[in-house]
N, C-alpha and C. Protein backbone atom coordinates (compact mmCIF):
# COMPACT_ATOMS: atom_id res chain seq x y z
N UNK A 1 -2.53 12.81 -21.91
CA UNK A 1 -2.20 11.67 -21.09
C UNK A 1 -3.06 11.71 -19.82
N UNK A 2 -3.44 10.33 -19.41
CA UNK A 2 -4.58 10.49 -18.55
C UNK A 2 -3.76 10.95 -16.70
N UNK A 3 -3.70 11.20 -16.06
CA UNK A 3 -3.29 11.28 -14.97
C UNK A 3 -3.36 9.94 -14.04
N UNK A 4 -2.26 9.60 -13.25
CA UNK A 4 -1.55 8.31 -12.49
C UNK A 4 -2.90 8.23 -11.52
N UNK A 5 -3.36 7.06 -11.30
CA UNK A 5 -3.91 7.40 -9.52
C UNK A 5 -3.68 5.61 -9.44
N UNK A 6 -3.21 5.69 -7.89
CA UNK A 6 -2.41 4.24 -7.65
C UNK A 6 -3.68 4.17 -6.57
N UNK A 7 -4.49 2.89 -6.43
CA UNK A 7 -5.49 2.81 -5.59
C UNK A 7 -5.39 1.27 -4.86
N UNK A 8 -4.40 0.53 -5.00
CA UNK A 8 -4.59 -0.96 -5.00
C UNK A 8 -3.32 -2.29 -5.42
N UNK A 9 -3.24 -2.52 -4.22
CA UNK A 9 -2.04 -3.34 -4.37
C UNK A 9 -2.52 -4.58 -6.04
N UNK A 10 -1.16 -4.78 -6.78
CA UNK A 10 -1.69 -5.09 -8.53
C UNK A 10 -1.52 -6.28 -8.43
N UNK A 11 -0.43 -7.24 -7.38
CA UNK A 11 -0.44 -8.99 -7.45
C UNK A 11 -1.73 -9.37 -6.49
N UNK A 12 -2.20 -8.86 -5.81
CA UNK A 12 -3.40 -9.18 -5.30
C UNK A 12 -4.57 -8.80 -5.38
N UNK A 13 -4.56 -7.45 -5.86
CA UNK A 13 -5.96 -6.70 -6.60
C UNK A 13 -6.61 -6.14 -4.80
N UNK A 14 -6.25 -5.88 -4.17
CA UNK A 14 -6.98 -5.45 -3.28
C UNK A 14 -6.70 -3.82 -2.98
N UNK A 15 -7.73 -3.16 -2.81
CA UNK A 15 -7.57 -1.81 -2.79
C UNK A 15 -6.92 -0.98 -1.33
N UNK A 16 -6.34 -0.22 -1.49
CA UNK A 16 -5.51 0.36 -0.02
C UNK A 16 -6.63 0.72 0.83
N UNK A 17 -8.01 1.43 -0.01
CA UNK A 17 -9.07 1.57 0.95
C UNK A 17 -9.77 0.52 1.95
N UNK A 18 -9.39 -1.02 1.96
CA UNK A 18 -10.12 -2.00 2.69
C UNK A 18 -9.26 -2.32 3.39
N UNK A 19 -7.93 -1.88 3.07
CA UNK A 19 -6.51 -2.38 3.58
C UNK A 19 -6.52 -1.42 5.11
N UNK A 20 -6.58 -0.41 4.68
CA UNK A 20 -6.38 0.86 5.70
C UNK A 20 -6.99 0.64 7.39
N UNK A 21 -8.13 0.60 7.05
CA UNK A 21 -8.87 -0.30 8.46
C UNK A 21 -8.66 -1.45 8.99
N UNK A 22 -8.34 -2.47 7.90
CA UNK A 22 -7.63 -3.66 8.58
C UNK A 22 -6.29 -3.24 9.16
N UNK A 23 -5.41 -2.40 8.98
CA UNK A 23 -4.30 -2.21 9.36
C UNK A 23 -4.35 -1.36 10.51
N UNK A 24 -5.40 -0.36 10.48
CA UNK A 24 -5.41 0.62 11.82
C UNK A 24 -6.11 -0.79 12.97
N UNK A 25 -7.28 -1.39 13.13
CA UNK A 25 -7.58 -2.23 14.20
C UNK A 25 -6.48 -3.17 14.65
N UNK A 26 -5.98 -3.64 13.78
CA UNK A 26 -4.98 -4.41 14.07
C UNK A 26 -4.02 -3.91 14.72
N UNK A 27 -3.49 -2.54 14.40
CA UNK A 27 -2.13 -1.79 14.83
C UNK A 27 -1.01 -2.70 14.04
N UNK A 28 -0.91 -2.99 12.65
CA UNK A 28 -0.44 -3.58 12.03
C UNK A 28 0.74 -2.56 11.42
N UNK A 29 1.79 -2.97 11.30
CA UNK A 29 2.75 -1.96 10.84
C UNK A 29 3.00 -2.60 9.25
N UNK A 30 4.16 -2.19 8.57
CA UNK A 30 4.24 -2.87 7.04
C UNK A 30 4.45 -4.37 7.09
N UNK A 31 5.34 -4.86 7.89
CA UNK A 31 5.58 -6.18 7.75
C UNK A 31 4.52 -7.57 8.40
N UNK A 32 3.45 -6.89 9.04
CA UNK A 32 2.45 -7.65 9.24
C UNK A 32 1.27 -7.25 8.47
N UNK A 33 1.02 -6.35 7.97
CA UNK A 33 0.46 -6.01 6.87
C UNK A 33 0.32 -6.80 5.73
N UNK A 34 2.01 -7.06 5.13
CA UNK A 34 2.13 -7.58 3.90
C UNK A 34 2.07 -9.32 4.49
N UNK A 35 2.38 -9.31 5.67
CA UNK A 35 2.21 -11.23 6.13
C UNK A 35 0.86 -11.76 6.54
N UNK A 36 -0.55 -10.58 6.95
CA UNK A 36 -1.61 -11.23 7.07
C UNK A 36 -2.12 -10.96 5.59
N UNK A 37 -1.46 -10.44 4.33
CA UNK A 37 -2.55 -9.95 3.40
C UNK A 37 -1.88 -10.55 2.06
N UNK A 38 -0.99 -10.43 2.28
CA UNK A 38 0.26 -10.42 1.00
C UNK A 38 0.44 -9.34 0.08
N UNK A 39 -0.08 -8.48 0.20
CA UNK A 39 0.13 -7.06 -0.23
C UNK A 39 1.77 -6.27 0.32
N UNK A 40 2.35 -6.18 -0.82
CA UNK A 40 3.52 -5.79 -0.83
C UNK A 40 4.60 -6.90 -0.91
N UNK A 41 4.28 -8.44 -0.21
CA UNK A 41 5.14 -9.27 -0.58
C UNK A 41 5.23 -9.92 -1.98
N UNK A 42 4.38 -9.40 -2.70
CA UNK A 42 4.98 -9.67 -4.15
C UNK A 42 5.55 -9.39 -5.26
N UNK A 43 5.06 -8.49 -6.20
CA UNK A 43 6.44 -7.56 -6.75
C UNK A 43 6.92 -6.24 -5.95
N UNK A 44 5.77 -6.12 -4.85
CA UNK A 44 6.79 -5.07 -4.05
C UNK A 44 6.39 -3.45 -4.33
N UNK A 45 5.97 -3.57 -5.94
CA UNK A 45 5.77 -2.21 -6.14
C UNK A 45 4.78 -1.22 -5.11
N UNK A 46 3.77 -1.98 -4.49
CA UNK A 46 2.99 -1.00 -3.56
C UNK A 46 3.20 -0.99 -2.50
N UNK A 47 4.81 -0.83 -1.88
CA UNK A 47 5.62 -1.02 -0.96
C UNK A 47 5.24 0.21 -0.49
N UNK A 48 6.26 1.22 -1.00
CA UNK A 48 5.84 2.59 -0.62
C UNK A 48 4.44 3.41 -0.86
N UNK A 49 3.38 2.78 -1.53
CA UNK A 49 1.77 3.29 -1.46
C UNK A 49 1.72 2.49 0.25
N UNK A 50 1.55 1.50 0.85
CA UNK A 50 1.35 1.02 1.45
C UNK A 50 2.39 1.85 3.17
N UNK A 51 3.29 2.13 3.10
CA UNK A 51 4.14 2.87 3.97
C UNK A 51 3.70 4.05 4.11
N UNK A 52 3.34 5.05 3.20
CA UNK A 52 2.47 6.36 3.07
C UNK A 52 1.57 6.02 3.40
N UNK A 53 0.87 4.76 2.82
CA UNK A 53 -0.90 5.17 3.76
C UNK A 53 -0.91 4.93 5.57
N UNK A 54 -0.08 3.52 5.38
CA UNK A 54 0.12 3.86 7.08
C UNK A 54 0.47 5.08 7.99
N UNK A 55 1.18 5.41 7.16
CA UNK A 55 1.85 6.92 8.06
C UNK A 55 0.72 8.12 7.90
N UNK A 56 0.06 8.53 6.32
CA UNK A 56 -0.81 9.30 6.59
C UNK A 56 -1.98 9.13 6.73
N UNK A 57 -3.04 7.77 5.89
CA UNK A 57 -4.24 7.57 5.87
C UNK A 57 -4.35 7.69 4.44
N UNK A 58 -3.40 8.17 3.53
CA UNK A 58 -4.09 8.24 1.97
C UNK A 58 -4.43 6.62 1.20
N UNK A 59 -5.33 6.74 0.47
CA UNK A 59 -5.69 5.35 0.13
C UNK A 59 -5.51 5.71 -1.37
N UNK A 60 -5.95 6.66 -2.07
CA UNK A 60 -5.65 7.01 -3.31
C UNK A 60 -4.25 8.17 -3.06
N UNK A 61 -3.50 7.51 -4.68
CA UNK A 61 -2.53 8.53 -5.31
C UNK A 61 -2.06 8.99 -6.12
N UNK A 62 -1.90 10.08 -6.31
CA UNK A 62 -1.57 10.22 -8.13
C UNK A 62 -0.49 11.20 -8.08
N UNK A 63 0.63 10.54 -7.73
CA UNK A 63 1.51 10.72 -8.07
C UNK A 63 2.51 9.20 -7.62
N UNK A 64 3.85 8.85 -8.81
CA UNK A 64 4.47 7.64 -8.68
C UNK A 64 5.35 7.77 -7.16
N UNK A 65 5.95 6.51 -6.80
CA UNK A 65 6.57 6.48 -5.58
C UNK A 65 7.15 4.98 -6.32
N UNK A 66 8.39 5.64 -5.39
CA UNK A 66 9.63 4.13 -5.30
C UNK A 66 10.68 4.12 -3.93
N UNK A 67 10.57 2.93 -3.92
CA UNK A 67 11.43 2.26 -2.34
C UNK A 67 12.72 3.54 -2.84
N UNK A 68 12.92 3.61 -1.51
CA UNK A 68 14.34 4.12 -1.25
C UNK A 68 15.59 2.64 -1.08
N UNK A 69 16.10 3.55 -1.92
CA UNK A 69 17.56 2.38 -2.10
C UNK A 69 18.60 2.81 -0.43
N UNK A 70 19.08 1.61 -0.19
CA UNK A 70 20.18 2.22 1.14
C UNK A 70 21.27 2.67 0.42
């Protein structure tokens, strides 16, 4: 089995690597993130790729991630 690597929000096709710099100049946190780009406002799944890269800088990942439920 080939190994996971998550690189790119999938309803918009744009990669976390082009994302990352638009989000650091800006000082963009998740919810302006996903409102100047639409990344994450659509199925959501690269919610938490997108929350990790803000917090650490990773743009590639290979390993899965899912929202925390309250």
């Amino acid at each position: 089995m080939a190994p996971v690597e998550v690189t790119r929000c999938l309803c918009r096709g744009i990669v976390f690597e082009q994302l990352l710099p638009l989000a650091r100049a800006g000082g963009w946190e998740l919810d302006e993130l996903m409102r100047r780009t639409g990344c994450g406002a659509g199925c959501g799944l690269c919610r938490p790729y997108l929350r990790r890269m803000l917090a650490t800088g990773e743009t590639v990942f290979r390993e899965l991630l899912w929202e925390e439920t309250p």
